[in-house]
C-alpha atoms as a PDB file:
ATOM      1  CA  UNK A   1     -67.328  66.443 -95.000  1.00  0.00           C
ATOM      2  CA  UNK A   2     -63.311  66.117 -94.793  1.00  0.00           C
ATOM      3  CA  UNK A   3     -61.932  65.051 -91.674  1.00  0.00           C
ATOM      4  CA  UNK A   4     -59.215  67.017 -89.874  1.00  0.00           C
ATOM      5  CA  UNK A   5     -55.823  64.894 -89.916  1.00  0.00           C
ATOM      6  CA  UNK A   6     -53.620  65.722 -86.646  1.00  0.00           C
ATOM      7  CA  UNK A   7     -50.684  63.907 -88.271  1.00  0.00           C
ATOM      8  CA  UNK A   8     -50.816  66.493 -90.652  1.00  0.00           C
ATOM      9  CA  UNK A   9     -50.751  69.401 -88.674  1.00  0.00           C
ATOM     10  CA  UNK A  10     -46.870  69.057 -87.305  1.00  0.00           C
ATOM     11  CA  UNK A  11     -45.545  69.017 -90.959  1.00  0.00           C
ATOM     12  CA  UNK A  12     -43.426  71.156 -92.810  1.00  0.00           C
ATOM     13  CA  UNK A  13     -45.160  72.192 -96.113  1.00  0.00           C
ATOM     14  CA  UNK A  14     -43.048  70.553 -99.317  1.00  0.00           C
ATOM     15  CA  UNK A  15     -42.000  73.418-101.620  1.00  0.00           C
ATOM     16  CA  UNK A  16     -43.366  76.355 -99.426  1.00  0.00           C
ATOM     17  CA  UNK A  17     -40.025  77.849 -99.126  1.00  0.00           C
ATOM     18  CA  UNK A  18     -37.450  78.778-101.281  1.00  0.00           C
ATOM     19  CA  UNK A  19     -34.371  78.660 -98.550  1.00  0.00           C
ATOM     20  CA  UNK A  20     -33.810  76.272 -95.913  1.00  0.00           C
ATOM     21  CA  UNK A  21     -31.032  76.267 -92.967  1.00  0.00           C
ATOM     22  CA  UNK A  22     -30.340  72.798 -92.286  1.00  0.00           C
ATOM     23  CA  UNK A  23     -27.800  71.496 -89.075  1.00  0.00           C
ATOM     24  CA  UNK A  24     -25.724  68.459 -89.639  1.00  0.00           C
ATOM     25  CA  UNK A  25     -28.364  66.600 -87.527  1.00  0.00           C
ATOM     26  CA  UNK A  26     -30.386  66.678 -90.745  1.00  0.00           C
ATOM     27  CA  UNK A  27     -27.759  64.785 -92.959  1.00  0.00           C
ATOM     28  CA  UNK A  28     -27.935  63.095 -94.851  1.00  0.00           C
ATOM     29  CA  UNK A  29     -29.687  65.545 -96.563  1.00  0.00           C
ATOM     30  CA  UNK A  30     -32.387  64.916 -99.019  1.00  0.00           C
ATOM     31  CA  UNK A  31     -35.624  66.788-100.752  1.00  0.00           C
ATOM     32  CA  UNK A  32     -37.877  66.619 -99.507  1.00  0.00           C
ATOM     33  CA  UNK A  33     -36.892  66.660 -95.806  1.00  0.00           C
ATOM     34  CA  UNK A  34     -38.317  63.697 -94.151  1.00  0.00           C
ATOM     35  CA  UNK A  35     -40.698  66.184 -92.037  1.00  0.00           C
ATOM     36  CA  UNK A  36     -42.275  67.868 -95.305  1.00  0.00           C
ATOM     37  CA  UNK A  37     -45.482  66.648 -96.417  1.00  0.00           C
ATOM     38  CA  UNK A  38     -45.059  64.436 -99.570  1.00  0.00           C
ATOM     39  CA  UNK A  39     -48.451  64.283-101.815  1.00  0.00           C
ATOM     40  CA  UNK A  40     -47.720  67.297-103.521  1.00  0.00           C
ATOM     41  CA  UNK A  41     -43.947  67.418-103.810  1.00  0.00           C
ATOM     42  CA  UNK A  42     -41.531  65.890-106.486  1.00  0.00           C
ATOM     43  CA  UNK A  43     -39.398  62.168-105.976  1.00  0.00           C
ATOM     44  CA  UNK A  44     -37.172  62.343-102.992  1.00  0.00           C
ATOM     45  CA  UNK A  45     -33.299  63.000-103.981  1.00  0.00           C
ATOM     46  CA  UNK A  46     -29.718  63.124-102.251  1.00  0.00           C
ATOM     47  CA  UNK A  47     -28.348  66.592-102.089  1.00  0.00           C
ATOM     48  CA  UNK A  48     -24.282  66.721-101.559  1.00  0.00           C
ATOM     49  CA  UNK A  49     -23.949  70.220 -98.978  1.00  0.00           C
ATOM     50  CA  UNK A  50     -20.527  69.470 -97.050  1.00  0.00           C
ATOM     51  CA  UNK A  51     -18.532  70.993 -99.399  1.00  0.00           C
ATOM     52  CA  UNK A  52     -16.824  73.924 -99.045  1.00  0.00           C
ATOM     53  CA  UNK A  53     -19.253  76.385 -99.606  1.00  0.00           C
ATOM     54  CA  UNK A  54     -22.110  74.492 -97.268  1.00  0.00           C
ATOM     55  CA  UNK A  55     -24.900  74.845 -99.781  1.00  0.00           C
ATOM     56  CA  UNK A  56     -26.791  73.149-102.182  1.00  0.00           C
ATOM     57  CA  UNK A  57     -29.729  73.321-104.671  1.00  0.00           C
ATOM     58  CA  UNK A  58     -32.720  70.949-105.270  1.00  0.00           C
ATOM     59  CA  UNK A  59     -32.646  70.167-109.106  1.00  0.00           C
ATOM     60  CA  UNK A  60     -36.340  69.606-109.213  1.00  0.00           C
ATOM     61  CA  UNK A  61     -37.987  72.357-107.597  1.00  0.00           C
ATOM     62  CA  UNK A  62     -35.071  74.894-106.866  1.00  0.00           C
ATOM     63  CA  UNK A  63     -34.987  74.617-103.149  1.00  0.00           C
ATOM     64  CA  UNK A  64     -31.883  76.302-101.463  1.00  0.00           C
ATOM     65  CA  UNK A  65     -30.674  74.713 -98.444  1.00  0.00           C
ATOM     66  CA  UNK A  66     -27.566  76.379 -96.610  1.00  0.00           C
ATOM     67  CA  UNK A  67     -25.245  74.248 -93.594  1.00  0.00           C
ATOM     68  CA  UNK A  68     -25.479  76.076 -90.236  1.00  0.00           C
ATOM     69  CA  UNK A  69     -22.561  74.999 -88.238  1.00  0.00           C
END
């Protein structure tokens, strides 16, 4: 019988999505996002997004994440 875990339950699924809108609250930015559950995803990394274009691409599992300002 598995236990329920409540920590679990206000995390953001690693990988689920494709596209992500981050704010520069979340900067430095990294995947996975420190709010993404970890067991399942791939080693965290640095992604550069202030440049001109205010996006960026995971190179491990594809993951687009785009700057609101």
């Amino acid at each position: 019988m598995s236990r329920p875990n409540p920590a679990a339950a206000d995390r953001i699924p690693a990988n689920a999505q494709n596209r992500y809108e981050v704010t520069r609250a979340d900067l430095p930015l990294s995947c996975p996002m420190p709010g993404m559950s970890l067991w399942n995803s791939h080693p965290k990394v640095y992604l550069p997004i202030e440049d001109e274009n205010g996006e960026s691409v995971c190179p491990y599992c594809g993951a687009h994440y785009v700057l609101k300002n």
